[in-house]
N, C-alpha and C. Protein backbone atom coordinates (compact mmCIF):
# COMPACT_ATOMS: atom_id res chain seq x y z
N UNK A 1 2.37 -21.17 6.40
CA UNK A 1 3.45 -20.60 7.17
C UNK A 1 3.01 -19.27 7.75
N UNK A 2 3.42 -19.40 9.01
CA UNK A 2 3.02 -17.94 9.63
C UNK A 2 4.62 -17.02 10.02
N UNK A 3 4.11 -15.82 9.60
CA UNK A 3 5.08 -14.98 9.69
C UNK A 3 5.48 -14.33 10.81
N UNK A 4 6.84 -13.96 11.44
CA UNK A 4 7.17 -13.69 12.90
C UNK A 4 6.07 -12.24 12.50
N UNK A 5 5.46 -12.03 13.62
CA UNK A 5 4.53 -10.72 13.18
C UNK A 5 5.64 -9.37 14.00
N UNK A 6 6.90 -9.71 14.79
CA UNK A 6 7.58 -8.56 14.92
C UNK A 6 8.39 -7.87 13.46
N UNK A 7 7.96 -8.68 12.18
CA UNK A 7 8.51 -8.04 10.54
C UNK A 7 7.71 -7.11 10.62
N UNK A 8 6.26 -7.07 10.60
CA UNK A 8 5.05 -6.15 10.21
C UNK A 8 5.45 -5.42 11.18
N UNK A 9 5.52 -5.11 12.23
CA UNK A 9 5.23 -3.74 13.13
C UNK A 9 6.02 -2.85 13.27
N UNK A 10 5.65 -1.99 12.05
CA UNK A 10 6.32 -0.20 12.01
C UNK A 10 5.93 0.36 13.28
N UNK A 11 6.21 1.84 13.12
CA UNK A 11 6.01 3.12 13.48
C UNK A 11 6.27 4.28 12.20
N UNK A 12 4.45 5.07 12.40
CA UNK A 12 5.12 6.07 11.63
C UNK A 12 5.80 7.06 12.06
N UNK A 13 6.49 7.72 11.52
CA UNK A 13 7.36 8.97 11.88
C UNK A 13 7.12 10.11 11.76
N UNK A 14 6.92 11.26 12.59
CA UNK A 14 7.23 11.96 11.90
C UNK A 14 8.16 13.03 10.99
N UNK A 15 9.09 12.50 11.65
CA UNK A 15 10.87 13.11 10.83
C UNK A 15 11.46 11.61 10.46
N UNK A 16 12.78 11.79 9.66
CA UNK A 16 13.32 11.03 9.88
C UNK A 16 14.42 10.57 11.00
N UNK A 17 13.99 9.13 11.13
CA UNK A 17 14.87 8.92 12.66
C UNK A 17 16.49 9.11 12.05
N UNK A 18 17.32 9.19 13.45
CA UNK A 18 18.47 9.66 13.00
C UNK A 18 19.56 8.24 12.88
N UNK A 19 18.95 7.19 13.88
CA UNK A 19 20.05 5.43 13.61
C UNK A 19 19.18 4.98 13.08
N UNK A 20 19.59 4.57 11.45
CA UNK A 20 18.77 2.92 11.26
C UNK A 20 19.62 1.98 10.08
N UNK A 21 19.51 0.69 9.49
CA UNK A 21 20.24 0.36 9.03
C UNK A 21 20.34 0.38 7.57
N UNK A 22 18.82 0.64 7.12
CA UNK A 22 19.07 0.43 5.48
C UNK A 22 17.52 1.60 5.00
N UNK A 23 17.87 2.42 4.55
CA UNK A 23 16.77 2.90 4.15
C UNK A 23 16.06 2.02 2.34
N UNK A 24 14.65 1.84 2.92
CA UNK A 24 14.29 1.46 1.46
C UNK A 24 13.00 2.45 0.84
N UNK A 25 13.15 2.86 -0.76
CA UNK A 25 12.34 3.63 -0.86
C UNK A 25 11.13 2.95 -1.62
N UNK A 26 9.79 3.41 -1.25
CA UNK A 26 8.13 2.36 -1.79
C UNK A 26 7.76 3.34 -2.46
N UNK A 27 6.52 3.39 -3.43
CA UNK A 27 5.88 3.89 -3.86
C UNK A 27 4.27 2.65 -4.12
N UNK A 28 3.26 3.66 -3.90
CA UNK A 28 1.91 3.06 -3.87
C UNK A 28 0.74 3.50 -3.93
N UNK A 29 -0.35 3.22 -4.99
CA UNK A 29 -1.41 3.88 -5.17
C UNK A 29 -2.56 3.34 -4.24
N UNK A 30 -2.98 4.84 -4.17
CA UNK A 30 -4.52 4.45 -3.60
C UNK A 30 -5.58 4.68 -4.53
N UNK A 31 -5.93 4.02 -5.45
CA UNK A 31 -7.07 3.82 -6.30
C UNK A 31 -8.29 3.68 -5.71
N UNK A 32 -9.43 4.53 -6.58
CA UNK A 32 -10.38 5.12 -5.94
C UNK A 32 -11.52 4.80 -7.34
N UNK A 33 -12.58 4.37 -6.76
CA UNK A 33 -13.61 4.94 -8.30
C UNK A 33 -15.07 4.83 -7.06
N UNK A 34 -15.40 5.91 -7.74
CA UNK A 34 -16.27 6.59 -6.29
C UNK A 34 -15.73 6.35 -5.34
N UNK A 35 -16.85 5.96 -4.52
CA UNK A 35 -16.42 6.17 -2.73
C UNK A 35 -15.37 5.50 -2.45
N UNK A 36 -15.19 4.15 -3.24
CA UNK A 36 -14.30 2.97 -3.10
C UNK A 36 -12.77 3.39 -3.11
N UNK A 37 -12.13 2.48 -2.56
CA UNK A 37 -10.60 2.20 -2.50
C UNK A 37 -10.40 0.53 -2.93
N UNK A 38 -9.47 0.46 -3.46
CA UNK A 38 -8.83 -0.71 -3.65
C UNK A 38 -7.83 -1.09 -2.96
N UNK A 39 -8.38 -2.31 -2.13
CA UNK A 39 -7.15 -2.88 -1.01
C UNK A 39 -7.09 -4.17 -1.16
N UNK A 40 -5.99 -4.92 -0.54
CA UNK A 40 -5.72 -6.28 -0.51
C UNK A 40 -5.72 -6.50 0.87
N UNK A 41 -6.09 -7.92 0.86
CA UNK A 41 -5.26 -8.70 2.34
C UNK A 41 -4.43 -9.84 1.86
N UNK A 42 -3.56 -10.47 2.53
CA UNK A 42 -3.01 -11.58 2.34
C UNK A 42 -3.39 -12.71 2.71
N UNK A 43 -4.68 -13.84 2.23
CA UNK A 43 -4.87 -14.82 3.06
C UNK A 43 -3.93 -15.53 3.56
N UNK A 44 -2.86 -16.16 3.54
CA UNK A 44 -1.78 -16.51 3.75
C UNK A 44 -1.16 -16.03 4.91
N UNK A 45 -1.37 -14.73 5.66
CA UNK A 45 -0.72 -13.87 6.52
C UNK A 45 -1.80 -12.98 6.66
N UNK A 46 -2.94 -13.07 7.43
CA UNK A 46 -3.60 -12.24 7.39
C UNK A 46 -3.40 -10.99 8.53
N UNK A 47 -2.49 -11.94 9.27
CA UNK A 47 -1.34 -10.50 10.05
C UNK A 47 -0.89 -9.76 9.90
N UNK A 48 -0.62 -9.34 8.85
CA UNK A 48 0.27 -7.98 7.50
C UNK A 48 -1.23 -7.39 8.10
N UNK A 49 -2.51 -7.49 7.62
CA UNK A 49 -3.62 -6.18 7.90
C UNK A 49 -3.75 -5.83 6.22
N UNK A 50 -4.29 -4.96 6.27
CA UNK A 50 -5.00 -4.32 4.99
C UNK A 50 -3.91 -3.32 4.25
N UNK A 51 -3.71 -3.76 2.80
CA UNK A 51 -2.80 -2.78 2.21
C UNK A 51 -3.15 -2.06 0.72
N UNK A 52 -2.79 -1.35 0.43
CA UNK A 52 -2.47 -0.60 -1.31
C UNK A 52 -1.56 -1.38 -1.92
N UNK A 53 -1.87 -1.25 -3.22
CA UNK A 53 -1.05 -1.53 -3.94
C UNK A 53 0.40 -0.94 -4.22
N UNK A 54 1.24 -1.50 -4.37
CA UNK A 54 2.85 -0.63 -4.06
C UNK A 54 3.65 -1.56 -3.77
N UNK A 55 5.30 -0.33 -3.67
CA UNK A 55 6.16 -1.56 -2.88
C UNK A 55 7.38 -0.96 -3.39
N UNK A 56 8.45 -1.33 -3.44
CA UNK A 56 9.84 -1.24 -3.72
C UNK A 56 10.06 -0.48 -4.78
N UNK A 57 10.96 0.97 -4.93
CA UNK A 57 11.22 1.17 -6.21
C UNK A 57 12.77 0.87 -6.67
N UNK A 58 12.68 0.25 -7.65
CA UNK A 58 14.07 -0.46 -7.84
C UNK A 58 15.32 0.99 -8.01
N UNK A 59 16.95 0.33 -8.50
CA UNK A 59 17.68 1.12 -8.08
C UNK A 59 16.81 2.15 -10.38
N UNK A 60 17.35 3.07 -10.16
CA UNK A 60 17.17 4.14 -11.55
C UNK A 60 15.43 3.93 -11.87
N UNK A 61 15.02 3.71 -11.09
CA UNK A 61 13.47 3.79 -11.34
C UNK A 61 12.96 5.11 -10.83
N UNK A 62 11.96 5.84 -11.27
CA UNK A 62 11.27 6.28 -10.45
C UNK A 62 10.12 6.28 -9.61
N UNK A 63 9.66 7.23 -8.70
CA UNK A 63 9.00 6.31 -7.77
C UNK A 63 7.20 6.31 -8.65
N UNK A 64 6.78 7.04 -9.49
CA UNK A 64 5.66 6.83 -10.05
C UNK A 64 6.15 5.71 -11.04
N UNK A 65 7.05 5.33 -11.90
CA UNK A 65 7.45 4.30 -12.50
C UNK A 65 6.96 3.35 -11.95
N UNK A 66 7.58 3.12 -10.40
CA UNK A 66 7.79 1.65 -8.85
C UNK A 66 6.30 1.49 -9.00
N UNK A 67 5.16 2.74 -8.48
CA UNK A 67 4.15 2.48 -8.23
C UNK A 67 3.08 1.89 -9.42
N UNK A 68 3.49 2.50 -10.57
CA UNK A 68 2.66 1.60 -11.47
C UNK A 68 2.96 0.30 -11.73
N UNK A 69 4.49 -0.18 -11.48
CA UNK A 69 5.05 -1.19 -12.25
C UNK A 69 4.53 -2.67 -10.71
N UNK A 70 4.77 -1.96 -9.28
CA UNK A 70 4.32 -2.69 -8.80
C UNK A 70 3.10 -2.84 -8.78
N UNK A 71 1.96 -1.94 -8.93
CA UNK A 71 0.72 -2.36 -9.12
C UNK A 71 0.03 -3.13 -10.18
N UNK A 72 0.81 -2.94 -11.34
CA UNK A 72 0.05 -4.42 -11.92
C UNK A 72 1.03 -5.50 -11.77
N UNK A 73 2.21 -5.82 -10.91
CA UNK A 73 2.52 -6.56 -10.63
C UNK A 73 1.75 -7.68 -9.29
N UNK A 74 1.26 -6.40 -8.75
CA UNK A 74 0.01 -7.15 -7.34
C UNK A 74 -0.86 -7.49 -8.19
N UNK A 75 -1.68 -6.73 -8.58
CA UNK A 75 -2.96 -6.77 -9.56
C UNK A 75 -3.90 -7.13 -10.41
N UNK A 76 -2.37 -6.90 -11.13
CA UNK A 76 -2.48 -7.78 -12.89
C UNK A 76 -3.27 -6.76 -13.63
N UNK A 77 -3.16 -5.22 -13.24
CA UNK A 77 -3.75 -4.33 -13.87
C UNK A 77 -3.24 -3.72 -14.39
N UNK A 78 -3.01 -2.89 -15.66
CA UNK A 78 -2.62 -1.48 -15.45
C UNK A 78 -3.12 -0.22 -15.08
N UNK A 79 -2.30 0.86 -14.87
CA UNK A 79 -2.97 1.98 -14.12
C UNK A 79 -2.32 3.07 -15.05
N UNK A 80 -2.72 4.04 -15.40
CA UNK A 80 -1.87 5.23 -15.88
C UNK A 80 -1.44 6.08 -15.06
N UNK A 81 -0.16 6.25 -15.52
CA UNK A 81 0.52 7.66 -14.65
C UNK A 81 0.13 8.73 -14.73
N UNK A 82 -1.18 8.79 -14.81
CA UNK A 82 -2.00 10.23 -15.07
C UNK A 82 -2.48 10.41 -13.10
N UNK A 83 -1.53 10.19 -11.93
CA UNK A 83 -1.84 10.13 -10.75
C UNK A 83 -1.74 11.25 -9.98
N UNK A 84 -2.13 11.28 -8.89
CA UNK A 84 -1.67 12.46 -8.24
C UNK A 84 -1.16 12.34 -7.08
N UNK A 85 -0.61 12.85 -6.40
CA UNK A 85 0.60 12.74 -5.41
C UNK A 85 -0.80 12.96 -4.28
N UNK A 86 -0.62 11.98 -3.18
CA UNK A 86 -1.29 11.97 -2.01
C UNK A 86 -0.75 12.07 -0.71
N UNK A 87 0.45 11.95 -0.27
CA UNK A 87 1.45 12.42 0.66
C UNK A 87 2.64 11.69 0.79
N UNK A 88 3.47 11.60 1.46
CA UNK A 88 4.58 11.26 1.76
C UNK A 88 5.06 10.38 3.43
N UNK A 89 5.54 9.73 3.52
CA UNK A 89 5.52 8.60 4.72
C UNK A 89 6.62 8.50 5.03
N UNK A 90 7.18 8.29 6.41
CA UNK A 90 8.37 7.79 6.83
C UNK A 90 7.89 6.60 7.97
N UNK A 91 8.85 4.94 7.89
CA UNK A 91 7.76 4.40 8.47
C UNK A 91 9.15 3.62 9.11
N UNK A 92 9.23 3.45 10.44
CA UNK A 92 10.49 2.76 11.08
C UNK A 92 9.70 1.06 11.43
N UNK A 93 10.76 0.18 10.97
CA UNK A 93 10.36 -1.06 11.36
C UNK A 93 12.22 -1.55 12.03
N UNK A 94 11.66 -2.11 13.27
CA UNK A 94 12.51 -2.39 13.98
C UNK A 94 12.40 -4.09 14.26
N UNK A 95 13.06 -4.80 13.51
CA UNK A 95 12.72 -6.27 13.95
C UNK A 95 14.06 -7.21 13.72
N UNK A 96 13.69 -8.48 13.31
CA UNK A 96 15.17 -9.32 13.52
C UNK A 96 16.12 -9.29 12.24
N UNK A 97 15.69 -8.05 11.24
CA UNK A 97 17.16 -7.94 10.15
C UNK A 97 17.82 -6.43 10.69
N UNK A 98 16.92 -5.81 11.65
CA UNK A 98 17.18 -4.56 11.82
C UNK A 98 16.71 -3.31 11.75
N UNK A 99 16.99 -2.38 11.75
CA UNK A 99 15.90 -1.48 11.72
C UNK A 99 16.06 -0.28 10.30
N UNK A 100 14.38 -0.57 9.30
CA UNK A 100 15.23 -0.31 8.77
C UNK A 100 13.64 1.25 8.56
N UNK A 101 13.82 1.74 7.53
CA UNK A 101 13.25 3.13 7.14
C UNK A 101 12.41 2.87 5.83
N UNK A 102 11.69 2.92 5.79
CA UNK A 102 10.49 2.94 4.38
C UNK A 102 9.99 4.22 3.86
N UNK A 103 10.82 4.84 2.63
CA UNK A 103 10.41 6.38 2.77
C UNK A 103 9.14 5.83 1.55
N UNK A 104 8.37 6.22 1.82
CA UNK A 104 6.90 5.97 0.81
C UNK A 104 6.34 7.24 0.06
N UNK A 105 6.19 7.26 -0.86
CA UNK A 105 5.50 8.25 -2.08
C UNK A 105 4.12 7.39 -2.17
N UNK A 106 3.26 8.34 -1.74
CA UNK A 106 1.68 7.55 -2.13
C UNK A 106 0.92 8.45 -3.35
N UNK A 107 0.56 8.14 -4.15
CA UNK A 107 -0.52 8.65 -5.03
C UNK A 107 -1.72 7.75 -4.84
N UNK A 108 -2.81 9.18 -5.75
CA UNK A 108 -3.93 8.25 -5.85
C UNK A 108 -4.49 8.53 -7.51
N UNK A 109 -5.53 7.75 -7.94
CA UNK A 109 -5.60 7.44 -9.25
C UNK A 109 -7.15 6.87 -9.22
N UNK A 110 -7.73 7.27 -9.96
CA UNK A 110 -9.42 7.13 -9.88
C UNK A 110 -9.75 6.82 -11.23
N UNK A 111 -10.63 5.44 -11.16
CA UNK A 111 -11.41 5.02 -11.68
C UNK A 111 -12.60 5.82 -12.66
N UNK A 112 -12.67 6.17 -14.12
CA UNK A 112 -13.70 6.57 -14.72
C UNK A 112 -14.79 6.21 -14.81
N UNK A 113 -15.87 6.73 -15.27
CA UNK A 113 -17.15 5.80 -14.83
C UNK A 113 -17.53 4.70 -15.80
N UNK A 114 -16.67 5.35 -17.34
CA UNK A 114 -16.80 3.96 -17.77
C UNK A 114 -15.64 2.96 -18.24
N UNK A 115 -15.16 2.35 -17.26
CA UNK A 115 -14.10 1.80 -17.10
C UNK A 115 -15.20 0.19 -16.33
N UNK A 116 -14.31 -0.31 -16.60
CA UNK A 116 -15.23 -1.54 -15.66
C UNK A 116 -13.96 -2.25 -15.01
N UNK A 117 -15.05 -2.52 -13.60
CA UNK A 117 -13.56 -3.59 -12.51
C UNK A 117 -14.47 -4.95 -11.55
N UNK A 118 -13.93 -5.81 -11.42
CA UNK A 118 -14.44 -6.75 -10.64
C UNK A 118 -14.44 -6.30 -9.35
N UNK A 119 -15.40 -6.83 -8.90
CA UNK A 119 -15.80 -6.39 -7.53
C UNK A 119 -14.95 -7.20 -6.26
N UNK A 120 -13.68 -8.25 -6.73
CA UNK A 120 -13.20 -9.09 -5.58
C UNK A 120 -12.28 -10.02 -6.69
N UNK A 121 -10.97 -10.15 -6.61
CA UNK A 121 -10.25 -11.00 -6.77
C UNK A 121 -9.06 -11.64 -6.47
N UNK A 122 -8.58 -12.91 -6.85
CA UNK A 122 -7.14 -13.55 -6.17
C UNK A 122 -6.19 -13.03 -7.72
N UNK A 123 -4.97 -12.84 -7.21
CA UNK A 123 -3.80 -12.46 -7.71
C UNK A 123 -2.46 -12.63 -7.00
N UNK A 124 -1.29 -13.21 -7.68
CA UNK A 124 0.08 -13.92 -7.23
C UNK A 124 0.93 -12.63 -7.19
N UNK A 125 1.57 -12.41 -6.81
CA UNK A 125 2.96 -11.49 -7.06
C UNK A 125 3.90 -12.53 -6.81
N UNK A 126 4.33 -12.57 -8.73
CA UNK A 126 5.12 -13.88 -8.59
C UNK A 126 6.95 -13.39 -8.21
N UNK A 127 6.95 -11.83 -8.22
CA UNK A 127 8.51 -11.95 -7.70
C UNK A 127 8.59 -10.69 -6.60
N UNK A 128 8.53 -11.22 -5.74
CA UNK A 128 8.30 -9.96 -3.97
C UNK A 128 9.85 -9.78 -3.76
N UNK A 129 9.43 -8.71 -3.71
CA UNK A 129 10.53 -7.79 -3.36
C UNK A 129 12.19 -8.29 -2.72
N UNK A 130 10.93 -9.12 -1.54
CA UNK A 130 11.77 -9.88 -0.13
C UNK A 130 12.38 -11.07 -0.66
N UNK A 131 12.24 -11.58 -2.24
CA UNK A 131 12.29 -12.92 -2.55
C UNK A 131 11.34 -13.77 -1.86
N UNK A 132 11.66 -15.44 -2.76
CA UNK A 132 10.81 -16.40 -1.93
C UNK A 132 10.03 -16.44 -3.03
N UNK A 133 8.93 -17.43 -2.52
CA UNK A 133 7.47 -18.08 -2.83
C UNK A 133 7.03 -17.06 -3.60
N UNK A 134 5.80 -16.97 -4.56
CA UNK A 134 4.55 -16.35 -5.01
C UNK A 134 3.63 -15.58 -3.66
N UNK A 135 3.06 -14.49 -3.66
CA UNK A 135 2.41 -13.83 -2.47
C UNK A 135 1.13 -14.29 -3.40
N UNK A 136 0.15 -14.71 -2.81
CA UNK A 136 -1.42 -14.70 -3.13
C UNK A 136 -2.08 -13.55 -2.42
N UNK A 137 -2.98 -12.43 -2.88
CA UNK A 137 -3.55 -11.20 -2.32
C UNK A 137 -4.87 -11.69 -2.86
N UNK A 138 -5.77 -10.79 -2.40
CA UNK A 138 -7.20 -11.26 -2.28
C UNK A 138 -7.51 -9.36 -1.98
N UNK A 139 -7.87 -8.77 -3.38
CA UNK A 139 -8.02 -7.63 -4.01
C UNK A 139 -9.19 -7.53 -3.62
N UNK A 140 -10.19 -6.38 -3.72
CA UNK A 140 -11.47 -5.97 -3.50
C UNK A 140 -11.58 -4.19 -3.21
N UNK A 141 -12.87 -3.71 -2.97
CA UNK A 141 -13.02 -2.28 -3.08
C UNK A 141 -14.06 -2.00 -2.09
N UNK A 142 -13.18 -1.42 -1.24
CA UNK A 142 -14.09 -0.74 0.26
C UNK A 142 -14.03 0.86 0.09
N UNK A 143 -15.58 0.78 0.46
CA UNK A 143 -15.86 2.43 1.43
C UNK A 143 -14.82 2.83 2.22
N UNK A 144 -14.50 4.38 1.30
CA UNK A 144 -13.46 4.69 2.05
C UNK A 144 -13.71 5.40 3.23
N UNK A 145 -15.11 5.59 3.87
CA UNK A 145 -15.59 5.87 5.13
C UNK A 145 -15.52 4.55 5.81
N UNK A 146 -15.79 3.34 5.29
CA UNK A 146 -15.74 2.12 6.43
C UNK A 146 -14.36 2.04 6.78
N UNK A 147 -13.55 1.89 5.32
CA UNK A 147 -12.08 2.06 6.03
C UNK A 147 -11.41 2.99 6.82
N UNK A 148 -12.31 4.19 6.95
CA UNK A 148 -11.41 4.83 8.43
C UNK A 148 -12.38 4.18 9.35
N UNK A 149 -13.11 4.36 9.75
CA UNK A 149 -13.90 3.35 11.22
C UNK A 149 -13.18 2.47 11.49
N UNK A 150 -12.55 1.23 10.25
CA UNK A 150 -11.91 -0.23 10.59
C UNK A 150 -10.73 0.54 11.36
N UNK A 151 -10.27 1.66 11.43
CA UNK A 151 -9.22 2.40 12.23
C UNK A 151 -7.58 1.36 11.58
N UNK A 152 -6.93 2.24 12.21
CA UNK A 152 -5.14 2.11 11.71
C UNK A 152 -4.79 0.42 11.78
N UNK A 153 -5.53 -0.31 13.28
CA UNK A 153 -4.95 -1.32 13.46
C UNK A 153 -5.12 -2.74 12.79
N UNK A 154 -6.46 -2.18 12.04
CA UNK A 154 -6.75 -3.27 10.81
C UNK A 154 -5.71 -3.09 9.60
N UNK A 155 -4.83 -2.16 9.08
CA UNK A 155 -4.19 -2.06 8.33
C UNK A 155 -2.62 -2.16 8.36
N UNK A 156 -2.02 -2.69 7.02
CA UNK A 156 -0.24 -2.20 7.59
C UNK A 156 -0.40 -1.23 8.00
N UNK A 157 0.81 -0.95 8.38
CA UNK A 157 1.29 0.25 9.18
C UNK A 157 1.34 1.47 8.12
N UNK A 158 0.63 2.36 8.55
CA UNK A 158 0.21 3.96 7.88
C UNK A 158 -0.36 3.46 6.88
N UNK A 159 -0.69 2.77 6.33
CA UNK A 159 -1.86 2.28 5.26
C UNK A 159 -3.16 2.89 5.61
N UNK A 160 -3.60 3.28 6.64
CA UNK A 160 -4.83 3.81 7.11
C UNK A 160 -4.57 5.32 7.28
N UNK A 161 -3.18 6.01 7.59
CA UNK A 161 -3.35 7.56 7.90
C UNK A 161 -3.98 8.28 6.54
N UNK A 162 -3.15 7.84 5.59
CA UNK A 162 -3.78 8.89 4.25
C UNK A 162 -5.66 8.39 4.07
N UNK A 163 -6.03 7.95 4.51
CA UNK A 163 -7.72 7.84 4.23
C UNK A 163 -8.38 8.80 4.32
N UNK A 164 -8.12 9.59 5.51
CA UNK A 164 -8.67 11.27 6.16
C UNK A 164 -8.80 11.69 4.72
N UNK A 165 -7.22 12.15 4.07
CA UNK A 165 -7.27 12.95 3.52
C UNK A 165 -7.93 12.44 1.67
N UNK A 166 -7.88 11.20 2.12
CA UNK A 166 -8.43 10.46 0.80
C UNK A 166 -10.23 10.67 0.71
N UNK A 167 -10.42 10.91 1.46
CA UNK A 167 -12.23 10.94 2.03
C UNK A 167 -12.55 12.25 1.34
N UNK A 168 -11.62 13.15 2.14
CA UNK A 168 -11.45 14.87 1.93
C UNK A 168 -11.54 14.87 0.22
N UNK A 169 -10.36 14.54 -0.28
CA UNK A 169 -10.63 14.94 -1.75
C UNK A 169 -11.71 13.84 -2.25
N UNK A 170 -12.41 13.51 -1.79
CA UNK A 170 -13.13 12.35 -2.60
C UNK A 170 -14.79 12.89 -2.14
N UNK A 171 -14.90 13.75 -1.57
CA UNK A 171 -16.10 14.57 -0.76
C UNK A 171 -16.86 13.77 0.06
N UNK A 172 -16.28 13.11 0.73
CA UNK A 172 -16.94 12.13 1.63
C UNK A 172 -16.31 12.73 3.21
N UNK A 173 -17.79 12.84 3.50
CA UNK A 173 -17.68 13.52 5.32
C UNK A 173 -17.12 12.29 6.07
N UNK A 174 -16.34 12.94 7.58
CA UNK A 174 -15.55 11.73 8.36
C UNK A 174 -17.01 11.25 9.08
């Protein structure tokens, strides 16, 4: 099944817009061990683009709670909340439920050296947010210098702005 691709196409913001219909709030790590980042694609929809782990924080959750709880829900990992705050997102998607607001909390969280991780794997998220089916992701760990070159339009939407500054603390020149 292919997905109407007018769901995927945000805009980021930079304020918040002033009409929209439902604000929802995400939280999502950018995991790092060296140069690497950990991203998914969706074979299934490979129109979504390249993402972090994250997603919905439920109602009395908090948003580092959302982000760990959805990441080993993508994953199948855990991560400790030992993270650090990497910026903040406002992301307008305008399509056929409406238009709605994605306020996003991103952290990031790095890999020790002796920790061990597979270099590429498949994983279900057996209950998405949106409802429906099982999501199949297809996990792996890119240079976070290749991933700014692949530029914004290989990725969801603002999934690629925080990289700059992910490079920056990670001492890797643009």
């Amino acid at each position: 099944m292919t997905a109407d691709p007018r769901f995927f196409e945000g805009v980021l913001c930079d304020a918040m817009p002033e009409r929209f219909d439902r604000l929802k709030h995400k939280a999502y790590i950018y995991l790092t061990a060296g140069r690497e980042v950990l991203v998914f694609r969706q074979p299934d929809q490979p129109e979504v683009g390249l993402q972090v782990p994250g997603g919905t924080v439920d109602p009395g959750e908090s948003h580092l709670g959302a982000a760990c709880r959805e990441f080993r829900e993508e994953t199948g990992l855990e991560v400790a909340r030992a993270l650090d705050p990497l910026c903040e997102q406002t992301v307008l998607f305008d399509n056929f439920q409406g238009r709605d607001i994605h306020a996003r909390r991103l952290y990031h969280g790095r890999l020790r050296g002796n920790e061990t991780r597979r270099p590429r794997w498949e994983h279900y998220e057996m209950t998405p947010s949106a409802g429906g089916d099982p999501i199949r992701f297809e996990l792996f760990w890119m240079d976070v210098g290749k991933a700014l070159r692949l530029g914004p339009e290989r990725f969801f939407t603002g999934f690629h702005a925080p990289l700059a500054e992910l490079a920056r603390r990670l001492g890797i020149a643009p």
